[in-house]
Protein backbone atom coordinates (compact mmCIF):
# COMPACT_ATOMS: atom_id res chain seq x y z
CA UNK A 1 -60.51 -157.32 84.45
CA UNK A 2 -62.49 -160.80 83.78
CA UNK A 3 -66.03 -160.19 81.95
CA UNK A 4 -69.15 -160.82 84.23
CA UNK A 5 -70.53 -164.19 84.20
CA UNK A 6 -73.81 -163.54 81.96
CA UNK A 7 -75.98 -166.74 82.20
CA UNK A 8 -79.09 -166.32 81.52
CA UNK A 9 -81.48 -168.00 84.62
CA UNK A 10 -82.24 -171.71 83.37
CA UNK A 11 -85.74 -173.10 82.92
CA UNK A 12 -86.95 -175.95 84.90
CA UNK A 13 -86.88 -178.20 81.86
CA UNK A 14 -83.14 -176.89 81.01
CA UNK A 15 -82.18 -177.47 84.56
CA UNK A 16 -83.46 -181.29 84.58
CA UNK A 17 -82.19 -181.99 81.53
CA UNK A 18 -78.61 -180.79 82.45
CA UNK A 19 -78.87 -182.45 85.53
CA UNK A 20 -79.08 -185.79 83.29
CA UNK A 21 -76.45 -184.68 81.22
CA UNK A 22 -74.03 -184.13 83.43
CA UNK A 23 -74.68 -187.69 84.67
CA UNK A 24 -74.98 -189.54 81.72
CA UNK A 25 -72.24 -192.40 80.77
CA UNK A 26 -73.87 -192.93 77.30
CA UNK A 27 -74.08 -189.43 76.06
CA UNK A 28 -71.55 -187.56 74.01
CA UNK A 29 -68.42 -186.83 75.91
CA UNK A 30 -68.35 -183.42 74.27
CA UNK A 31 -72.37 -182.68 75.32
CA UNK A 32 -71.49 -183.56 78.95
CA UNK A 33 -68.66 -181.46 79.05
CA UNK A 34 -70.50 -178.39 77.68
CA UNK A 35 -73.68 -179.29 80.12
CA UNK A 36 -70.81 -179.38 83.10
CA UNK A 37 -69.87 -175.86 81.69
CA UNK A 38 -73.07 -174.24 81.84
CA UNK A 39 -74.04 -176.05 85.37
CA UNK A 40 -70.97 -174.89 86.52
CA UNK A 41 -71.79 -170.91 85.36
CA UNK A 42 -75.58 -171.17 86.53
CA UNK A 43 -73.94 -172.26 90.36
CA UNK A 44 -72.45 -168.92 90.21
CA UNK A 45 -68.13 -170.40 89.53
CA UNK A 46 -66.14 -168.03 87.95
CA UNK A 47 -65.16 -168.55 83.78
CA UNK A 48 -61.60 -168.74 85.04
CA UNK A 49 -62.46 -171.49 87.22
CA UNK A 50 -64.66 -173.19 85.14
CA UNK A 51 -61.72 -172.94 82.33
CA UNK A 52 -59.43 -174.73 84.32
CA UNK A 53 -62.20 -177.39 85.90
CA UNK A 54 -62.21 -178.38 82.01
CA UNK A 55 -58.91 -177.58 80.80
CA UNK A 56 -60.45 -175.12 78.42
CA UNK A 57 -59.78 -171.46 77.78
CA UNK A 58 -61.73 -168.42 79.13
CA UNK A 59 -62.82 -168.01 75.50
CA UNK A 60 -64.14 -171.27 75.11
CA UNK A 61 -66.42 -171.15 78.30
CA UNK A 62 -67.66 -167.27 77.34
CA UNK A 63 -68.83 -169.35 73.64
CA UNK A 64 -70.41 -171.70 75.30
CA UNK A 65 -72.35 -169.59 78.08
CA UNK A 66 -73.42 -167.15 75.19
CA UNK A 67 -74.50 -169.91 72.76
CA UNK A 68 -76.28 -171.52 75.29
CA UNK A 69 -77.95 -168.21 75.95
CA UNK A 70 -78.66 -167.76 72.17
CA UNK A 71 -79.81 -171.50 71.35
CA UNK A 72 -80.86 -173.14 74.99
CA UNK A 73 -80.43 -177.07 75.12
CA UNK A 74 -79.85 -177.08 71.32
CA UNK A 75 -76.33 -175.37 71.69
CA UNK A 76 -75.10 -178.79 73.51
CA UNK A 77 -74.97 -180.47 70.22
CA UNK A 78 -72.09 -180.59 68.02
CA UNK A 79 -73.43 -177.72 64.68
CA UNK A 80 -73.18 -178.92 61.52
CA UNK A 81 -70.09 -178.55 59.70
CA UNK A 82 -69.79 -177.44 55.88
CA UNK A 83 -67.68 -179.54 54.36
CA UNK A 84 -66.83 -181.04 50.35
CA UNK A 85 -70.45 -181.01 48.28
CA UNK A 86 -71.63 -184.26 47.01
CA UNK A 87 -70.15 -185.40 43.85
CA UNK A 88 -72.61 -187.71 42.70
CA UNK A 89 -76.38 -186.57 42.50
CA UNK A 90 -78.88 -188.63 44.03
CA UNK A 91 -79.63 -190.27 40.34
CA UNK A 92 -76.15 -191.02 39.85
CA UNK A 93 -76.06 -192.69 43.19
CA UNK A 94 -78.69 -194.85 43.25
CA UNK A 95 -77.99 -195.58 39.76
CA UNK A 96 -74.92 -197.18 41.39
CA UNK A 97 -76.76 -199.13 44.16
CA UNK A 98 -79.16 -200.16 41.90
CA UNK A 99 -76.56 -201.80 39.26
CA UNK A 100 -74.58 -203.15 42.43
CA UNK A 101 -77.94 -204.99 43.14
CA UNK A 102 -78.38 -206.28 39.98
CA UNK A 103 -77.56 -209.82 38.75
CA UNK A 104 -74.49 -209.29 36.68
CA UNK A 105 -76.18 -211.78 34.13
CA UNK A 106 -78.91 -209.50 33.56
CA UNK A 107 -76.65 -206.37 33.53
CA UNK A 108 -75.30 -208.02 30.27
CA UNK A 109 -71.91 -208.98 32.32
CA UNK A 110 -70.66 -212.68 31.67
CA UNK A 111 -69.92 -213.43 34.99
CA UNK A 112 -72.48 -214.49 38.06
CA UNK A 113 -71.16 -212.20 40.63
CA UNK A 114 -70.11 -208.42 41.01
CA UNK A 115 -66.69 -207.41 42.62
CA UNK A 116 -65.77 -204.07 43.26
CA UNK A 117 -63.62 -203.78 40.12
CA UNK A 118 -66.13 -205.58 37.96
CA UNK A 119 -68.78 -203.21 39.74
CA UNK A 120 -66.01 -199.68 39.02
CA UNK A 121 -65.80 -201.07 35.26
CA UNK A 122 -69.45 -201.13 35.04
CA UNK A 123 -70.29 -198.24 36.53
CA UNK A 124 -67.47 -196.42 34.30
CA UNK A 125 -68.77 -197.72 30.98
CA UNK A 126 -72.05 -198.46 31.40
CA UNK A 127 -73.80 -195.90 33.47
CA UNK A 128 -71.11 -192.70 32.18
CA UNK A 129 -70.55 -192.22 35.76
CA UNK A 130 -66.58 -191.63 36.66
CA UNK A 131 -65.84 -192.92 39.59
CA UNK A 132 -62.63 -194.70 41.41
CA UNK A 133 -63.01 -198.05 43.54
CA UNK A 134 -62.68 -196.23 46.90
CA UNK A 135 -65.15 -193.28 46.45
CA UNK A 136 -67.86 -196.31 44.97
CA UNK A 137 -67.21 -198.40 47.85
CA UNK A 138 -67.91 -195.36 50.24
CA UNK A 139 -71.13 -194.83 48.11
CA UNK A 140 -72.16 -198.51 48.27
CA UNK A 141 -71.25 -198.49 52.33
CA UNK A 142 -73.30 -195.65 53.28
CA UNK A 143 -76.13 -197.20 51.59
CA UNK A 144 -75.69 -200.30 53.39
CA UNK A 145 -73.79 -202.34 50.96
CA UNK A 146 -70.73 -204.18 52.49
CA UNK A 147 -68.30 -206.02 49.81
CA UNK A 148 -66.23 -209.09 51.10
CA UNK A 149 -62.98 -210.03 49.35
CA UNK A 150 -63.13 -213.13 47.73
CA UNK A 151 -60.51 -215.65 48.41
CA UNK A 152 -59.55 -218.22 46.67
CA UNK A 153 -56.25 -220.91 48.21
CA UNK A 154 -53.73 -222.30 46.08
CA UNK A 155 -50.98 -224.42 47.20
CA UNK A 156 -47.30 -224.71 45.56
CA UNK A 157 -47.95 -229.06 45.45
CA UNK A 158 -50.76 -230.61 44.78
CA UNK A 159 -51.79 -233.90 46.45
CA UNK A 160 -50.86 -236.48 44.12
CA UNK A 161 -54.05 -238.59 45.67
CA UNK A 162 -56.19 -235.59 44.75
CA UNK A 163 -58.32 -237.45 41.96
CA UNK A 164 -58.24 -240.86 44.61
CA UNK A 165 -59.82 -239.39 47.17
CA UNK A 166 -62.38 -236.69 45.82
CA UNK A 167 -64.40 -239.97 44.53
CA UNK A 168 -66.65 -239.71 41.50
């Protein structure tokens, strides 16, 4: 035997709100499912039904309705998710962006522009900080840094009127 549908009655502001929701083109595909779910269990449709409406289980819409009774609108959005700890403090990091804004020049470096290499080497020796190319240009792109790859174009034969027509 199925357990009872237990939605608590909506609010006035809930009910507007997921009438948006369910609407909405711009919001969260995931939020206007789970608004769909709850509309669906506060029109009185069985979980069953509802589960297959959404291609979801049973278990999945019971989560939902009782979430939704726990947290209101606030159980539409995704919870945060724990996940690796940062491996750079704050200092460390903007340590980083800081020398990655720098002039190499006045960094002590002989050259007039940072790569990402040049920036890893620095970072490594310099500041103490261990770190690979990858992880500091994640560090440097959350921040708002974006590094372009320089290129440079060589050909196999140079023009022989090269000198000719560069002028003086």
């Amino acid at each position: 035997m199925s357990k009872k549908n237990e939605l608590r009655p909506l609010t006035e502001e809930e009910r507007e709100t997921l009438e948006k929701l369910i609407k909405s083109q711009t919001a969260p595909a995931i939020e206007v499912e789970r608004a769909k779910t709850i509309w669906l269990a506060q029109v009185g449709e069985k979980i069953m039904v509802i589960g297959k409406k959404q291609d979801r289980t049973q278990a999945t819409i019971y989560r939902r309705i009782k979430r939704f009774n726990e947290l209101g609108l606030k159980s539409l959005a995704d919870e945060a998710r724990t996940g690796r700890p940062t491996t750079y403090t704050e200092e460390e990091r903007g340590q980083m962006i800081a020398a990655a804004r720098t002039h190499p020049q006045k960094a002590g470096r002989p050259y007039s522009h940072w790569t990402l290499s040049r920036l890893v080497e620095y970072v490594n020796q310099e500041l103490n900080i261990a770190i690979s190319r990858a992880q500091l240009a994640r560090v440097l792109e959350e921040e708002g840094l974006r590094w372009y790859q320089e290129q440079t174009y060589f050909t196999e034969r140079p023009d022989p009127q090269f000198v000719e027509k560069r002028g003086p």
